[in-house]
N, C-alpha and C. Protein backbone atom coordinates (compact mmCIF):
# COMPACT_ATOMS: atom_id res chain seq x y z
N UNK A 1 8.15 8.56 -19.46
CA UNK A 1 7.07 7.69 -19.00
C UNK A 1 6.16 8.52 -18.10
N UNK A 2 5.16 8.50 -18.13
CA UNK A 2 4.07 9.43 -17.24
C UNK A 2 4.30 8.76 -15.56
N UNK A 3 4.00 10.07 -15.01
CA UNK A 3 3.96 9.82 -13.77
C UNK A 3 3.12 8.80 -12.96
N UNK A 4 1.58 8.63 -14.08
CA UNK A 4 0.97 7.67 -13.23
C UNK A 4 1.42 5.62 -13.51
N UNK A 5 2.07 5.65 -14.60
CA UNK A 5 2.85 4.21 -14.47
C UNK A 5 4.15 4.11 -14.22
N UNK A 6 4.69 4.72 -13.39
CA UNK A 6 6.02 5.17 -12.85
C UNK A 6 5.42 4.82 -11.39
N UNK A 7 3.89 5.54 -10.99
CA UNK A 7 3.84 4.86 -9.65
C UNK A 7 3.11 3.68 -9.49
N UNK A 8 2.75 3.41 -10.58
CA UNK A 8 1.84 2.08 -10.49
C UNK A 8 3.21 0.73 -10.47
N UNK A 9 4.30 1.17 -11.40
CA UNK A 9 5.20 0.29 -11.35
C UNK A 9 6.25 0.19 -9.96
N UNK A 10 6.07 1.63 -8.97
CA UNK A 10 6.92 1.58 -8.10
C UNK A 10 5.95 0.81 -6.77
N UNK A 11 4.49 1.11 -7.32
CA UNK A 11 3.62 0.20 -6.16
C UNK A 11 3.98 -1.42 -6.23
N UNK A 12 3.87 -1.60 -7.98
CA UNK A 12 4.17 -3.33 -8.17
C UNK A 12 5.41 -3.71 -7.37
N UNK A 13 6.09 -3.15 -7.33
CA UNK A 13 7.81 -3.26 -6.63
C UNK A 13 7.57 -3.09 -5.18
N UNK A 14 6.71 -2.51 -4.78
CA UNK A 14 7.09 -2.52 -3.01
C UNK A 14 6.10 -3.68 -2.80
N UNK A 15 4.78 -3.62 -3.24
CA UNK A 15 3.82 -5.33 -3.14
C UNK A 15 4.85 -6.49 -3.40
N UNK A 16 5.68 -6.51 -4.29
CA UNK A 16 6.80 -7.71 -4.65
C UNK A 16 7.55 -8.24 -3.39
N UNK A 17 8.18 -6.97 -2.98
CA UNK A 17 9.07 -6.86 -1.33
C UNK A 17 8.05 -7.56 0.08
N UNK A 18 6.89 -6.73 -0.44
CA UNK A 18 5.85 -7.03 1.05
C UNK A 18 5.78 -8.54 0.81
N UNK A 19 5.14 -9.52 -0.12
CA UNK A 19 4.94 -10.27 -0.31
C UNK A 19 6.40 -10.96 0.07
N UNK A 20 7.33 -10.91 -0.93
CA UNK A 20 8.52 -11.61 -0.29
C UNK A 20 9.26 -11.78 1.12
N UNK A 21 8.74 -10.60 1.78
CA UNK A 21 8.73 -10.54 3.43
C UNK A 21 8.22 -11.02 4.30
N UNK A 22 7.02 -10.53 4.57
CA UNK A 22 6.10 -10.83 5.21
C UNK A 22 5.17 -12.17 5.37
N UNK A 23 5.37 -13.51 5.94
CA UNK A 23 4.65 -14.19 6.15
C UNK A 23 3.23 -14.10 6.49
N UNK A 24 2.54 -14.82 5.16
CA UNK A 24 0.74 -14.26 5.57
C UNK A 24 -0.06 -13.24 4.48
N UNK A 25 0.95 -12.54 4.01
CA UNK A 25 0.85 -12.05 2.73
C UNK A 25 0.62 -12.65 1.20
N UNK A 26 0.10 -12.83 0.57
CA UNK A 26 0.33 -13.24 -0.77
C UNK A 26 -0.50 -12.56 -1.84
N UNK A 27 0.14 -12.84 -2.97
CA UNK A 27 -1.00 -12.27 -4.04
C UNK A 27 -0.50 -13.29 -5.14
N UNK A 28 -1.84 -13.49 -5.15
CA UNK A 28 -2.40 -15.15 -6.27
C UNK A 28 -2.44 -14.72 -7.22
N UNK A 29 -1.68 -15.29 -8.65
CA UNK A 29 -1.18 -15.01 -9.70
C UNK A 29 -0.08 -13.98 -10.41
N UNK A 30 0.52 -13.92 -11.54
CA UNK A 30 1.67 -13.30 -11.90
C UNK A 30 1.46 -12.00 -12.10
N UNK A 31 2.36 -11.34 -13.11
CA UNK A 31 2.69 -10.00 -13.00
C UNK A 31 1.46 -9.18 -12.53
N UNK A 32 0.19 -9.35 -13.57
CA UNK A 32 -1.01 -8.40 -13.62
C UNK A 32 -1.86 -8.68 -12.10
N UNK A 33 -1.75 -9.88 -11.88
CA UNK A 33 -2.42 -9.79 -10.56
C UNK A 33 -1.75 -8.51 -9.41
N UNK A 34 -0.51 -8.07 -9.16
CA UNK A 34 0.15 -7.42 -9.28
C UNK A 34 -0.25 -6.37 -9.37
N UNK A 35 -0.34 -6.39 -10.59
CA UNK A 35 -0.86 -4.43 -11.22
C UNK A 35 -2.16 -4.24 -10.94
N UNK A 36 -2.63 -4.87 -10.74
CA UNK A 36 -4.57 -5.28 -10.57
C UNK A 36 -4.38 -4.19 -8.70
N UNK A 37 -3.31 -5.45 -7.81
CA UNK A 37 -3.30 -4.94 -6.48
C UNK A 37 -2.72 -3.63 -6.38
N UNK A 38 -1.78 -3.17 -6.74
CA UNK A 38 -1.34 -2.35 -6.79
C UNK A 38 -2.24 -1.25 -7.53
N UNK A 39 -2.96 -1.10 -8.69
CA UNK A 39 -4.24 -0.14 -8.98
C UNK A 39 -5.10 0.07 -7.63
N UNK A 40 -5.77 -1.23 -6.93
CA UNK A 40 -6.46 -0.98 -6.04
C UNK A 40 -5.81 -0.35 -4.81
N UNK A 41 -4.82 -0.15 -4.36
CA UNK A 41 -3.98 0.34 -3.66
C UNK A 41 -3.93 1.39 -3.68
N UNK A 42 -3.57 1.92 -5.03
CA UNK A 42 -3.42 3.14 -5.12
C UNK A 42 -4.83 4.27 -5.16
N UNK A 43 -6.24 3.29 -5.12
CA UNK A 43 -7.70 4.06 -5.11
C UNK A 43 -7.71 4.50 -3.94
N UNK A 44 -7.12 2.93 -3.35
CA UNK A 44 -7.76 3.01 -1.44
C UNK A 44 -6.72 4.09 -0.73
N UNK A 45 -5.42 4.40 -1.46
CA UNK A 45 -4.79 5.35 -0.77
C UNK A 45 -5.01 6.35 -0.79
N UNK A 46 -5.52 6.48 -2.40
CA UNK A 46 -6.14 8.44 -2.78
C UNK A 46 -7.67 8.70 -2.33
N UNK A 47 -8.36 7.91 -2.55
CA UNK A 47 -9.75 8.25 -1.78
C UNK A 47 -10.03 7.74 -0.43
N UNK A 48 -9.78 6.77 -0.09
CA UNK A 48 -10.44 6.11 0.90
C UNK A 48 -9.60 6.45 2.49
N UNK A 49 -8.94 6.65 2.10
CA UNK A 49 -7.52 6.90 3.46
C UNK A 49 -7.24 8.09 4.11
N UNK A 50 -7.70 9.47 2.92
CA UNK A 50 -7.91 10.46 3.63
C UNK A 50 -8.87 10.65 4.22
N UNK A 51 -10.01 10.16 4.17
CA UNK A 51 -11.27 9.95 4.82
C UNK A 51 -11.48 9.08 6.05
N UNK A 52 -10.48 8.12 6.21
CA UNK A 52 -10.59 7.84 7.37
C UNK A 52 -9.16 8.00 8.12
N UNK A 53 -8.07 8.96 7.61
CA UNK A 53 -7.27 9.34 8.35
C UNK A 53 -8.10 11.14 9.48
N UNK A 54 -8.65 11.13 8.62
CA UNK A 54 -9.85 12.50 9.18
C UNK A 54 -10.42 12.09 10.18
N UNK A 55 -10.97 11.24 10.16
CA UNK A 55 -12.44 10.25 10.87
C UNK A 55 -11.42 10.10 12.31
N UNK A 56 -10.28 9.48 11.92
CA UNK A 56 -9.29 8.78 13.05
C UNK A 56 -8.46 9.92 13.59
N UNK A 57 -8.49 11.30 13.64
CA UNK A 57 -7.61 11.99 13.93
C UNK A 57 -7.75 12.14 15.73
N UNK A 58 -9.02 11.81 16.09
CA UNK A 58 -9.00 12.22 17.85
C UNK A 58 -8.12 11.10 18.46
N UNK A 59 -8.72 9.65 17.67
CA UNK A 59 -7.66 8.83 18.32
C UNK A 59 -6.11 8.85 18.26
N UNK A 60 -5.75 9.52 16.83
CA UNK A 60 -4.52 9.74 16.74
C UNK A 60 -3.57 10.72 17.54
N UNK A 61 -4.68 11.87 17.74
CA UNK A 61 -4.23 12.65 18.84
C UNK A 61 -3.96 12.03 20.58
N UNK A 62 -4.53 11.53 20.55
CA UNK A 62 -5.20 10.68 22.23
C UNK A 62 -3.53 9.68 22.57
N UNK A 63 -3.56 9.03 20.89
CA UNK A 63 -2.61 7.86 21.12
C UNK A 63 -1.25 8.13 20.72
N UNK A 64 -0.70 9.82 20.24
CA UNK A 64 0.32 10.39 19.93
C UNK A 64 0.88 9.90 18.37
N UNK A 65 -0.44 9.49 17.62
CA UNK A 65 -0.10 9.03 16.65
C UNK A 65 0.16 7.70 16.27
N UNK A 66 0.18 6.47 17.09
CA UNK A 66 0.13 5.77 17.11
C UNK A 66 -1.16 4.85 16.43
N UNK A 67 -1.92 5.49 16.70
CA UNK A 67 -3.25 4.69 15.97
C UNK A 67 -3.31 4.95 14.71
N UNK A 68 -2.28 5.45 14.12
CA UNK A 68 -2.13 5.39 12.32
C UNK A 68 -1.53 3.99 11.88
N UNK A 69 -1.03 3.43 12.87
CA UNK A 69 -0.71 1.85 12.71
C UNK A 69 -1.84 0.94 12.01
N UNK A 70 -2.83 1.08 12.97
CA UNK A 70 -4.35 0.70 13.03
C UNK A 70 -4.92 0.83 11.62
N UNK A 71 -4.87 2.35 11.74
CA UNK A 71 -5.48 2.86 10.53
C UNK A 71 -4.87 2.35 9.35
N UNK A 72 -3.64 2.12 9.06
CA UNK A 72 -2.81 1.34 8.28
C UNK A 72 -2.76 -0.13 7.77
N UNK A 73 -2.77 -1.02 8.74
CA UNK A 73 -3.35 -1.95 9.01
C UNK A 73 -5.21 -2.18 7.98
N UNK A 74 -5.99 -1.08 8.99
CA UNK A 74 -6.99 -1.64 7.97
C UNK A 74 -7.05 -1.33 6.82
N UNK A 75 -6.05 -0.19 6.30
CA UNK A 75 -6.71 0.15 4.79
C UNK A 75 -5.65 -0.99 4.23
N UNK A 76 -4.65 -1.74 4.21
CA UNK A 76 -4.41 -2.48 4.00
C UNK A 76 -4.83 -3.66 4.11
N UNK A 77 -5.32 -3.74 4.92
CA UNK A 77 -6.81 -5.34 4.83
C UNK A 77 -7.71 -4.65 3.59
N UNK A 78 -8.39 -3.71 3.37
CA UNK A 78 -9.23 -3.00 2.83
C UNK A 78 -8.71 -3.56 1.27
N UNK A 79 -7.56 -2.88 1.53
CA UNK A 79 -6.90 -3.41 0.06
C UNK A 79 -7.11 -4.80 -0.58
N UNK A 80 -6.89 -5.62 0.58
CA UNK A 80 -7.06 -7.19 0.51
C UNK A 80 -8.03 -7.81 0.29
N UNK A 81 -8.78 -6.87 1.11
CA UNK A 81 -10.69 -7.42 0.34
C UNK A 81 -10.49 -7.15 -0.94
N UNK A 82 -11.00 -5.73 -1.06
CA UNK A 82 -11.33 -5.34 -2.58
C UNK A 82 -10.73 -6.04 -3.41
N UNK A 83 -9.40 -6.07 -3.54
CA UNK A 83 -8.77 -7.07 -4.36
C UNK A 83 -9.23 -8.40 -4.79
N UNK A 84 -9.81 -8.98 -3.42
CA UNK A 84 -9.65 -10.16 -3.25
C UNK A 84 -11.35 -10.30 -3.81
N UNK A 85 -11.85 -9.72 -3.82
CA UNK A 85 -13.43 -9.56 -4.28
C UNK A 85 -13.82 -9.42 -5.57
N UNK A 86 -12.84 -9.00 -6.04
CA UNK A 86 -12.65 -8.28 -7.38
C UNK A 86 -12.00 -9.21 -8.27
N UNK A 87 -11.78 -10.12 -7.74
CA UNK A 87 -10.89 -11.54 -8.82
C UNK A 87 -9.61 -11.52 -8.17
N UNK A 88 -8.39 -11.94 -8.67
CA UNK A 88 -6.91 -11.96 -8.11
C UNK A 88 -6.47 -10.94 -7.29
N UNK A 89 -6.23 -11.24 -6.30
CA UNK A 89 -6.01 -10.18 -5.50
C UNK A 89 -4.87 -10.64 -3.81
N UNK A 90 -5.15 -9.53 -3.33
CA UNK A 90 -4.18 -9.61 -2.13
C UNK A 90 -4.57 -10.69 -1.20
N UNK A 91 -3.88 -11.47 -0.70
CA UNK A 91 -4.26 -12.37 0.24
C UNK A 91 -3.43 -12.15 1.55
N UNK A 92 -4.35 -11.76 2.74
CA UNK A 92 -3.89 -11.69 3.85
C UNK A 92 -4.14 -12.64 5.06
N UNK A 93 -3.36 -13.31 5.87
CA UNK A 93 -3.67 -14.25 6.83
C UNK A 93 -4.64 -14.20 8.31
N UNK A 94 -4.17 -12.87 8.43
CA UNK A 94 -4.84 -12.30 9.68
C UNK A 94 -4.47 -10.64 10.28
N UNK A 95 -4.87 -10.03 11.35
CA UNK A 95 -4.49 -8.41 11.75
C UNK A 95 -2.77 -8.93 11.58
N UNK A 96 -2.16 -9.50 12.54
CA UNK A 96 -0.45 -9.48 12.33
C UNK A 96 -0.24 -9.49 10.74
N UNK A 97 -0.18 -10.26 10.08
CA UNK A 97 0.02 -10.22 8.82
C UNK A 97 -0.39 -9.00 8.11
N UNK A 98 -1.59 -8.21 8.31
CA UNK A 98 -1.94 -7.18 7.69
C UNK A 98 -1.10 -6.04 8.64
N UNK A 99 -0.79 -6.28 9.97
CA UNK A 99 -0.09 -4.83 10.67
C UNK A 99 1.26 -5.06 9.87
N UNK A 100 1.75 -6.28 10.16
CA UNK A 100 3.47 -5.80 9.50
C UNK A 100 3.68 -5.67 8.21
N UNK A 101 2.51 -6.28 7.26
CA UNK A 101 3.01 -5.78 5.42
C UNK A 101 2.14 -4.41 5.01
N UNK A 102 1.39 -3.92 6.39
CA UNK A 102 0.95 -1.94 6.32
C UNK A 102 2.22 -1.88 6.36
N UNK A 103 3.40 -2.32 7.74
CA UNK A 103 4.57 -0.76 8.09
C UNK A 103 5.43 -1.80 6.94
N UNK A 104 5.82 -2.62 6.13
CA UNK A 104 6.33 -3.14 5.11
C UNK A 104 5.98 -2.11 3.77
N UNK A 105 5.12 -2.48 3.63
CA UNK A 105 4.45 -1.72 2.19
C UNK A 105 4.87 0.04 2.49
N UNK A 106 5.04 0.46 3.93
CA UNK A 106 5.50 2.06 4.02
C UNK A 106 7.05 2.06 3.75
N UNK A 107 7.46 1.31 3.93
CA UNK A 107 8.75 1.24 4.13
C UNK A 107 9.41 0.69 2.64
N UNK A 108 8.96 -0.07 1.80
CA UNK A 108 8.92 -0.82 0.85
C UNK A 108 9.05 0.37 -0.07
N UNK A 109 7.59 1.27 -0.28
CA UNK A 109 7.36 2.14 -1.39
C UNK A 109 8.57 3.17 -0.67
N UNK A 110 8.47 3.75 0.56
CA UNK A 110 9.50 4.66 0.41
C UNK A 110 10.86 4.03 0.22
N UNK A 111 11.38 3.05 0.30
CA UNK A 111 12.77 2.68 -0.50
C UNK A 111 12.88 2.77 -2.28
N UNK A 112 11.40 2.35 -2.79
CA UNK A 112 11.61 2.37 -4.39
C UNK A 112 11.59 3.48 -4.64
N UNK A 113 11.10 4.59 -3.71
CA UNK A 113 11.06 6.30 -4.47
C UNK A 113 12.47 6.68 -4.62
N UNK A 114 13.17 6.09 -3.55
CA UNK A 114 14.63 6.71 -3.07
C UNK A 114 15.50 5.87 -4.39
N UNK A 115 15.02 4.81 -4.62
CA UNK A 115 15.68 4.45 -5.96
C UNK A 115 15.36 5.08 -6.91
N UNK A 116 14.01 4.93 -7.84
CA UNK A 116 13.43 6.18 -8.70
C UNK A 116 14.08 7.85 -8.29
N UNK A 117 14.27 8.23 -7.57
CA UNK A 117 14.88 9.06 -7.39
C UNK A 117 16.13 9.21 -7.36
N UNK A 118 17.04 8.44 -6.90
CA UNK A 118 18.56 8.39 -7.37
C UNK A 118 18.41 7.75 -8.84
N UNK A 119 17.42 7.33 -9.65
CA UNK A 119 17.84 7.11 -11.30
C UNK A 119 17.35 8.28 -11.88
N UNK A 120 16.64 9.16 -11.52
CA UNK A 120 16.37 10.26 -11.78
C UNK A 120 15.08 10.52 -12.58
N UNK A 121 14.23 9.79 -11.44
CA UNK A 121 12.50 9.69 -11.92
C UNK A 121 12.30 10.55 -10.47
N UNK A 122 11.81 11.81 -10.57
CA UNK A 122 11.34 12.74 -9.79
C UNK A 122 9.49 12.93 -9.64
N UNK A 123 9.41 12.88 -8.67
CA UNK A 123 7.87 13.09 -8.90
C UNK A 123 7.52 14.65 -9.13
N UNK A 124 6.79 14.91 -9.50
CA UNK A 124 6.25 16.09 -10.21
C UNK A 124 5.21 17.49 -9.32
N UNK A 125 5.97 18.33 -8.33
CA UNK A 125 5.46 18.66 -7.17
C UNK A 125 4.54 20.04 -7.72
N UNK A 126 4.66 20.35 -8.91
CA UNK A 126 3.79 21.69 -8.92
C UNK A 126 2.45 21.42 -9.40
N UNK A 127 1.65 20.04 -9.81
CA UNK A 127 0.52 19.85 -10.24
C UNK A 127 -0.20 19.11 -9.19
């Protein structure tokens, strides 16, 4: 299976968790709504996040790193717009709801890698 629906399916799986967790979270409609959030997720993480993890680095320095919370937080609201702008999409309640399903959704995807990885789906480090 290619690497890029291996992570689109390991994104659908940690959005599943966040959602099932996190009060305030939701995403309106079944599987594809899903894959819809999880696509947009994965834009706002590859373009949009290094750009404002750059932007945010004095505060991150200032606040010992701490303001990657923040930064987390909004690209995860970010997510929630676009989504939510875009037809079926992420629904978030407010900043709490968007701070705890950011450190959810970190915690979420790094548990499904550690599964994909003990079944022996490796991500692909020389390209």
């Amino acid at each position: 299976m290619p690497r890029f629906l291996i992570d689109v399916l390991a994104t659908v799986a940690a959005l599943w968790l966040v959602v099932q967790i996190v009060p305030g979270v939701d995403i309106l409609g079944g599987f594809w709504a899903f894959v819809w959030v999880a696509l947009v997720f994965m834009f706002v993480n590859a373009f949009i996040s290094p750009v404002v993890h750059l932007f945010s680095l004095p505060l991150k320095i200032l606040t010992l790193g701490l303001f990657s919370l923040i930064v987390n937080t909004f690209l995860f609201s970010l997510t929630g717009w676009i989504s939510d702008g875009l037809g079926n999409g992420l629904q978030i309640s407010g900043f709490w709801a968007a701070f705890f399903g950011a450190i959810m959704m970190a915690v979420a995807s790094w548990i499904v890698e550690l599964i994909f990885e003990n079944i022996g789906v490796k991500k692909d480090k020389t390209k």
